[in-house]
Protein backbone atom coordinates (compact mmCIF):
# COMPACT_ATOMS: atom_id res chain seq x y z
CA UNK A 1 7.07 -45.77 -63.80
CA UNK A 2 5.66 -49.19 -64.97
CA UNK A 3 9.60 -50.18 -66.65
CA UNK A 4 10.73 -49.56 -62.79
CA UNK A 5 8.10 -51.93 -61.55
CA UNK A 6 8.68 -54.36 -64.47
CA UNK A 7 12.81 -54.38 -63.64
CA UNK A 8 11.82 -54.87 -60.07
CA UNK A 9 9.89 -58.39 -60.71
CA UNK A 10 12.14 -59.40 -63.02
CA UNK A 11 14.93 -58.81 -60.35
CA UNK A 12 13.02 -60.69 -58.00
CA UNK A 13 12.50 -63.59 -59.95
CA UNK A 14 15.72 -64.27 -62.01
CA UNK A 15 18.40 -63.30 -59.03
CA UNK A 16 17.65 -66.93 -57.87
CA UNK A 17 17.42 -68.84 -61.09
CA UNK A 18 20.26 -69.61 -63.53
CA UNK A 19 19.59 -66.60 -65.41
CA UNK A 20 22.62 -63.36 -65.08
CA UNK A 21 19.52 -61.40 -63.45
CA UNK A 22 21.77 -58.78 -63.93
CA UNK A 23 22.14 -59.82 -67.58
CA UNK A 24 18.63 -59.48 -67.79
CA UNK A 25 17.62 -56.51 -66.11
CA UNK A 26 20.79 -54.53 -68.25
CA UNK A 27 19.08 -56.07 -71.36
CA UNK A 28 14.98 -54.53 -70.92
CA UNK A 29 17.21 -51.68 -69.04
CA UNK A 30 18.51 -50.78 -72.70
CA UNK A 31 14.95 -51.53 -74.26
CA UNK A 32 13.29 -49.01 -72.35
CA UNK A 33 16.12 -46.61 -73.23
CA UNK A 34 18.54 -46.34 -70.40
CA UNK A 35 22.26 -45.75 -71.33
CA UNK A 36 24.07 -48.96 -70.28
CA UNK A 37 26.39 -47.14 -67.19
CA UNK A 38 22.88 -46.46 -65.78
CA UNK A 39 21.59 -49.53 -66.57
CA UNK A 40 24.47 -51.33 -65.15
CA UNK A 41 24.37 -49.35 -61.73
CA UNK A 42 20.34 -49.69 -61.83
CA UNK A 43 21.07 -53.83 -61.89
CA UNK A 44 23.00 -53.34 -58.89
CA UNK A 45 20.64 -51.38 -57.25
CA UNK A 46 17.86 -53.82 -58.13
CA UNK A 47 19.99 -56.29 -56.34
CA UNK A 48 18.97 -54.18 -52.51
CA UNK A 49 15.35 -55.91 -52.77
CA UNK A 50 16.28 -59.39 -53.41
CA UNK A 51 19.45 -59.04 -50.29
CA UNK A 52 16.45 -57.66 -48.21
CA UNK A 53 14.28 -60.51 -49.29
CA UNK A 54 17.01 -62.81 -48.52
CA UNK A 55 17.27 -61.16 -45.39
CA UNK A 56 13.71 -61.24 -44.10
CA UNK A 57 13.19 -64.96 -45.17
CA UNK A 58 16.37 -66.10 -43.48
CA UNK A 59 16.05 -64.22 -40.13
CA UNK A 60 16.03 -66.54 -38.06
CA UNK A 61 19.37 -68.41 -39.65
CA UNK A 62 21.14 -65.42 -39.31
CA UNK A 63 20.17 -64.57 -35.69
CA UNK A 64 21.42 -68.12 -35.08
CA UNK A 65 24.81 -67.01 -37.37
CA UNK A 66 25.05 -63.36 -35.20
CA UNK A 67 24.46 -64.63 -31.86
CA UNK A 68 27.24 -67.33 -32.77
CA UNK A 69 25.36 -70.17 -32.72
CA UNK A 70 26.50 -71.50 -36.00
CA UNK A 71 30.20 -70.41 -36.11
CA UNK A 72 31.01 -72.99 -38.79
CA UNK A 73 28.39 -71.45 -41.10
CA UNK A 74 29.59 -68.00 -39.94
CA UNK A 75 33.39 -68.88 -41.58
CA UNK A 76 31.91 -70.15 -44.52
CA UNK A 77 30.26 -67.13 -45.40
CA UNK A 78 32.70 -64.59 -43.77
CA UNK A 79 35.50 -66.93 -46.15
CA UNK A 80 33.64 -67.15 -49.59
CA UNK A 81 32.50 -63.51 -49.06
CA UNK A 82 36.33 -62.36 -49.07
CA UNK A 83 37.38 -64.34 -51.91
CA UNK A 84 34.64 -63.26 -53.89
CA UNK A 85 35.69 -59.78 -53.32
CA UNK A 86 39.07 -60.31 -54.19
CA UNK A 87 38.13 -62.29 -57.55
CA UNK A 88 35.00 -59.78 -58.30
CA UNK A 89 36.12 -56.86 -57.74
CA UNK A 90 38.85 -56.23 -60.34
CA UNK A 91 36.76 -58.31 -62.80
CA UNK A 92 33.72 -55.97 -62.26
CA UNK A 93 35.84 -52.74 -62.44
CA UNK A 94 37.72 -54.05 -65.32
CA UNK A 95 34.79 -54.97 -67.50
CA UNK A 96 31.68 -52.30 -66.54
CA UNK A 97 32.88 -50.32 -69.45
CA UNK A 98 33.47 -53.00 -72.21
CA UNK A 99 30.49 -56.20 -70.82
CA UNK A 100 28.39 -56.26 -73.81
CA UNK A 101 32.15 -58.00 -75.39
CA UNK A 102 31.85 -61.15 -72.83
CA UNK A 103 30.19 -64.16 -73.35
CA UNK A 104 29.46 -65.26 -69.45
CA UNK A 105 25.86 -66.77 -71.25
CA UNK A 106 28.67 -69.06 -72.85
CA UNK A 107 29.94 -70.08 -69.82
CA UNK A 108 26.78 -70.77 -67.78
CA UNK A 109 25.47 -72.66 -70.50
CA UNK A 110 28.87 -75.04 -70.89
CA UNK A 111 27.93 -75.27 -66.81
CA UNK A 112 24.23 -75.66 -67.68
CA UNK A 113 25.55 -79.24 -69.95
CA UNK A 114 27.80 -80.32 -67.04
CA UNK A 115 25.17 -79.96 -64.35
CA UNK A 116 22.98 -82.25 -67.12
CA UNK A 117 25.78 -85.26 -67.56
CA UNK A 118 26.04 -84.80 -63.61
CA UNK A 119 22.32 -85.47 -62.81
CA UNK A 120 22.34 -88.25 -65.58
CA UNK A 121 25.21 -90.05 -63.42
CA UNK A 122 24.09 -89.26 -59.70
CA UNK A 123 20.14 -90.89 -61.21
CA UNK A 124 22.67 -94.04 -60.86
CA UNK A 125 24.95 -93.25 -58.63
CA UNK A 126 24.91 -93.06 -54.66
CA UNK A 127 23.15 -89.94 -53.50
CA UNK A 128 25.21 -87.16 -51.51
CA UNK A 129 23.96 -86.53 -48.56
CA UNK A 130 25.68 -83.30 -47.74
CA UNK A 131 23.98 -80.39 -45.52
CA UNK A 132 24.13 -76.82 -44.66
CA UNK A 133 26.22 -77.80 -41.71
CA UNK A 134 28.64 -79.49 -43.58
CA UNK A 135 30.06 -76.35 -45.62
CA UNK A 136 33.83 -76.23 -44.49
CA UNK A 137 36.81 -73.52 -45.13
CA UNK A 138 37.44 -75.74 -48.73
CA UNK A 139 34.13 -75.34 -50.18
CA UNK A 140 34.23 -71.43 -49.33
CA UNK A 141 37.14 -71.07 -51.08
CA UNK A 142 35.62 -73.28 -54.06
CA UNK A 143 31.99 -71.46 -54.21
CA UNK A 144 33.99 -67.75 -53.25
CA UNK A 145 35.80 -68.12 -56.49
CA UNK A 146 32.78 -69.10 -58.32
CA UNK A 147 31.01 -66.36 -56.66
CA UNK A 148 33.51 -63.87 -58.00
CA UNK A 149 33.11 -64.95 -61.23
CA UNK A 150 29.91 -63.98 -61.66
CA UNK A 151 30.65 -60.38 -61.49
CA UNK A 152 31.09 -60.90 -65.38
CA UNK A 153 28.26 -59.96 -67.50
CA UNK A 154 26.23 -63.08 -67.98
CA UNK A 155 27.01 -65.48 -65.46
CA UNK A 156 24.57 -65.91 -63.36
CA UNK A 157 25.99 -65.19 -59.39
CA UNK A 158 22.76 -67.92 -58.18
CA UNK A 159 23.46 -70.08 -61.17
CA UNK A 160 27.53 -70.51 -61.08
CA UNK A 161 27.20 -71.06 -56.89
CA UNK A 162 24.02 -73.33 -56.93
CA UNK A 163 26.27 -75.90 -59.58
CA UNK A 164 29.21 -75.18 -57.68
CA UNK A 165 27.41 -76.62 -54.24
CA UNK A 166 25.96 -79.04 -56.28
CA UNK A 167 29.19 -80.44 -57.86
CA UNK A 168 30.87 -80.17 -54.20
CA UNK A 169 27.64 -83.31 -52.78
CA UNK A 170 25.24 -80.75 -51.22
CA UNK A 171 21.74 -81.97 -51.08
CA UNK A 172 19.40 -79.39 -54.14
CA UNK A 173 18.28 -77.94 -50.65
CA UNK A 174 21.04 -77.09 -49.11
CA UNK A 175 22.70 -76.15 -52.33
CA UNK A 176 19.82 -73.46 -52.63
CA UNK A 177 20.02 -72.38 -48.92
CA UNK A 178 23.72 -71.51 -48.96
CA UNK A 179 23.66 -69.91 -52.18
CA UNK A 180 21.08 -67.65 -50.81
CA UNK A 181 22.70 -67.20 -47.62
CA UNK A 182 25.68 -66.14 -49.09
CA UNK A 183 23.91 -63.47 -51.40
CA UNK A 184 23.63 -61.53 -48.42
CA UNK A 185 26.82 -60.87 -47.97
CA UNK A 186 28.00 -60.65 -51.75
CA UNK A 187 24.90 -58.04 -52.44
CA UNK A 188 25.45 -55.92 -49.27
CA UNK A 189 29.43 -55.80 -50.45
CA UNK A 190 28.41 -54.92 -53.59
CA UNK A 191 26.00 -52.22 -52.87
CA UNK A 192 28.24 -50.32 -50.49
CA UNK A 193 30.91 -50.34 -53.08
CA UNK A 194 28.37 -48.50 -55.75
CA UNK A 195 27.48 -45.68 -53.05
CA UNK A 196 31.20 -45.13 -52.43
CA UNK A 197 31.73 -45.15 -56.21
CA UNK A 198 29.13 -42.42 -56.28
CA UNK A 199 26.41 -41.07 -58.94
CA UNK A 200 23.50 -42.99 -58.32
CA UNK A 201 20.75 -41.28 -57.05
CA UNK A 202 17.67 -42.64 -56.04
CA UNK A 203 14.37 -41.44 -57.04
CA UNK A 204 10.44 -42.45 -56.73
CA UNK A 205 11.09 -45.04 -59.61
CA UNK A 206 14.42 -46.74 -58.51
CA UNK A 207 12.50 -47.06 -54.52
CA UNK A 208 9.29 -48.65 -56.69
CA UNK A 209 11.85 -51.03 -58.35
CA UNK A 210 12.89 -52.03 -55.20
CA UNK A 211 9.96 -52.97 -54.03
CA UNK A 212 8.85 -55.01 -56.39
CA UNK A 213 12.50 -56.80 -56.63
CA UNK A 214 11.95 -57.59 -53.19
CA UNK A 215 7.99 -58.87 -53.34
CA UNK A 216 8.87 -61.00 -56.11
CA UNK A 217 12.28 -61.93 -54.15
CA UNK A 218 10.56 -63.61 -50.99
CA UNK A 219 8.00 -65.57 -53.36
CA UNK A 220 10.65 -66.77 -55.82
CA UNK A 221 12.54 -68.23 -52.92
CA UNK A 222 10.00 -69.73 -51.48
CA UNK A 223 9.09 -71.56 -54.47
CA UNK A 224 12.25 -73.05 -54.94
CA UNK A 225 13.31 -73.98 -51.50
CA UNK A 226 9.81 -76.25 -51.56
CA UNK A 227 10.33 -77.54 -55.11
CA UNK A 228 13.96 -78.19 -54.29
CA UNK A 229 12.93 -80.14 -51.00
CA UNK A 230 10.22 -82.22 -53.36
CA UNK A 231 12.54 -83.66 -56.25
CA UNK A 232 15.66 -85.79 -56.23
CA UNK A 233 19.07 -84.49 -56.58
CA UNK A 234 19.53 -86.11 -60.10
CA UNK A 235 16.28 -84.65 -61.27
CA UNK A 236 17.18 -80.67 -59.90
CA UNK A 237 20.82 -81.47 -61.68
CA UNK A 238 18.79 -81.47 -64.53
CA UNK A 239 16.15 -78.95 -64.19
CA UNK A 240 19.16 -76.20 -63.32
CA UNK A 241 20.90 -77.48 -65.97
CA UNK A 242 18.17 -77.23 -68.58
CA UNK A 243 17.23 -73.71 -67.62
CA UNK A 244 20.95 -72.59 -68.01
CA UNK A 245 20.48 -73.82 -71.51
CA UNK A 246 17.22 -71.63 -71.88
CA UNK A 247 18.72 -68.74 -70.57
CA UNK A 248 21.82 -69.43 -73.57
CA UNK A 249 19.21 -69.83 -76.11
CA UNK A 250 17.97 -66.54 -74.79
CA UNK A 251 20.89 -64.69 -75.43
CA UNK A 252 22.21 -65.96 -78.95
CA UNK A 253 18.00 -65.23 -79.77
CA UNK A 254 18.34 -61.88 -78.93
């Protein structure tokens, strides 16, 4: 039971840093000796704590979002959510049986340099200024495609739409916020596609991995919400940019 809890946390924490959490969790999946289509479907799986985390931290945002309140916010995700369907779909279905051949850790690191160059101009450039508010129909399409891309082994789906927000002006907070916001639609896609795709079942281990993903969920978001809101833009440029490179390291290491 203790590899369930341990792919739980480690769900928790890397779904929102630019680390492929489900990179990650297929990797110690293997190590403990699952067979990789379980492994793959287990990362999916994993992914129900962190959307419920998501869920319970942004409750009141998406009461506001339900009831209508924010109908601009409401398109965004509603938008981004389709694309990335249309984009991740096919891509997932067409590489579950042959991902250990891509090399998405190539591709978030060649993001992880850009996002460094970019905070090494904004440190001297005008700051953006752009909010949550200020997501429009354009930067749905922008982040959906990005968003769909990460259905590729190795890119990381909080890594690829944090630099894509990032790139588009949003403040580091706002970046954050959004990309979380729209996990909760991506995730909850996802997940009822792998019950209609059937053989998963659930037992005592996969619910313990859950909860764990979802404990460590709420806490990593937390954490980076308040560090994002401390540190200027250039500087979280940077520090997302450097831990993509960590995460590349990681892989070519192992």
């Amino acid at each position: 039971m203790i590899e369930y809890l341990i792919l739980g946390v480690l769900q928790g924490i890397t779904e929102w840093l630019p680390i492929s959490s489900q990179g990650m969790t297929i990797l110690v999946s293997q190590a403990f000796g699952f067979e990789l289509s379980r492994a793959l479907d287990l990362s999916i799986w994993l992914h129900s704590g962190t959307l419920l985390a998501a869920i319970v931290y942004f409750r009141r945002d998406l009461l506001s979002i339900l009831k209508l309140e924010k109908r601009e916010l409401l398109s965004f995700l509603i938008l981004s959510t389709i694309i990335t369907a249309i984009i991740g779909g096919p891509l997932y279905l067409g590489f579950s049986e042959s991902m250990e051949g891509f090399p998405g850790e190539i591709v978030i690191g060649a993001i992880g340099a850009l996002l460094i160059v970019t905070g090494i101009i904004q440190r001297y450039a005008k700051p953006k200024e752009r909010a949550v508010e200020n997501a429009g129909k354009k930067d749905a399409v922008i982040v959906g495609l990005a968003q769909g891309f990460s259905a590729l082994p190795g890119i990381s789906r909080s890594g690829i739409t944090t630099s894509a927000l990032l790139f588009s002006g949003f403040t580091s907070n706002a970046a954050l916020k959004l990309s979380f916001l729209m996990s909760i639609f991506a995730v909850a896609a996802a997940e009822v596609g792998l019950q209609l795709r059937g053989g998963f079942t659930v037992g005592s281990g996969e619910f313990l991995a859950l909860l764990a993903s979802f404990g460590a969920g709420i806490l990593t978001i937390s954490l980076l919400l308040k560090l994002a809101s401390r540190i200027k833009f250039w500087a979280f440029c940077i520090l997302i940019g450097v831990l993509s490179l960590v995460s590349l390291s990681f892989y070519l290491v192992t």
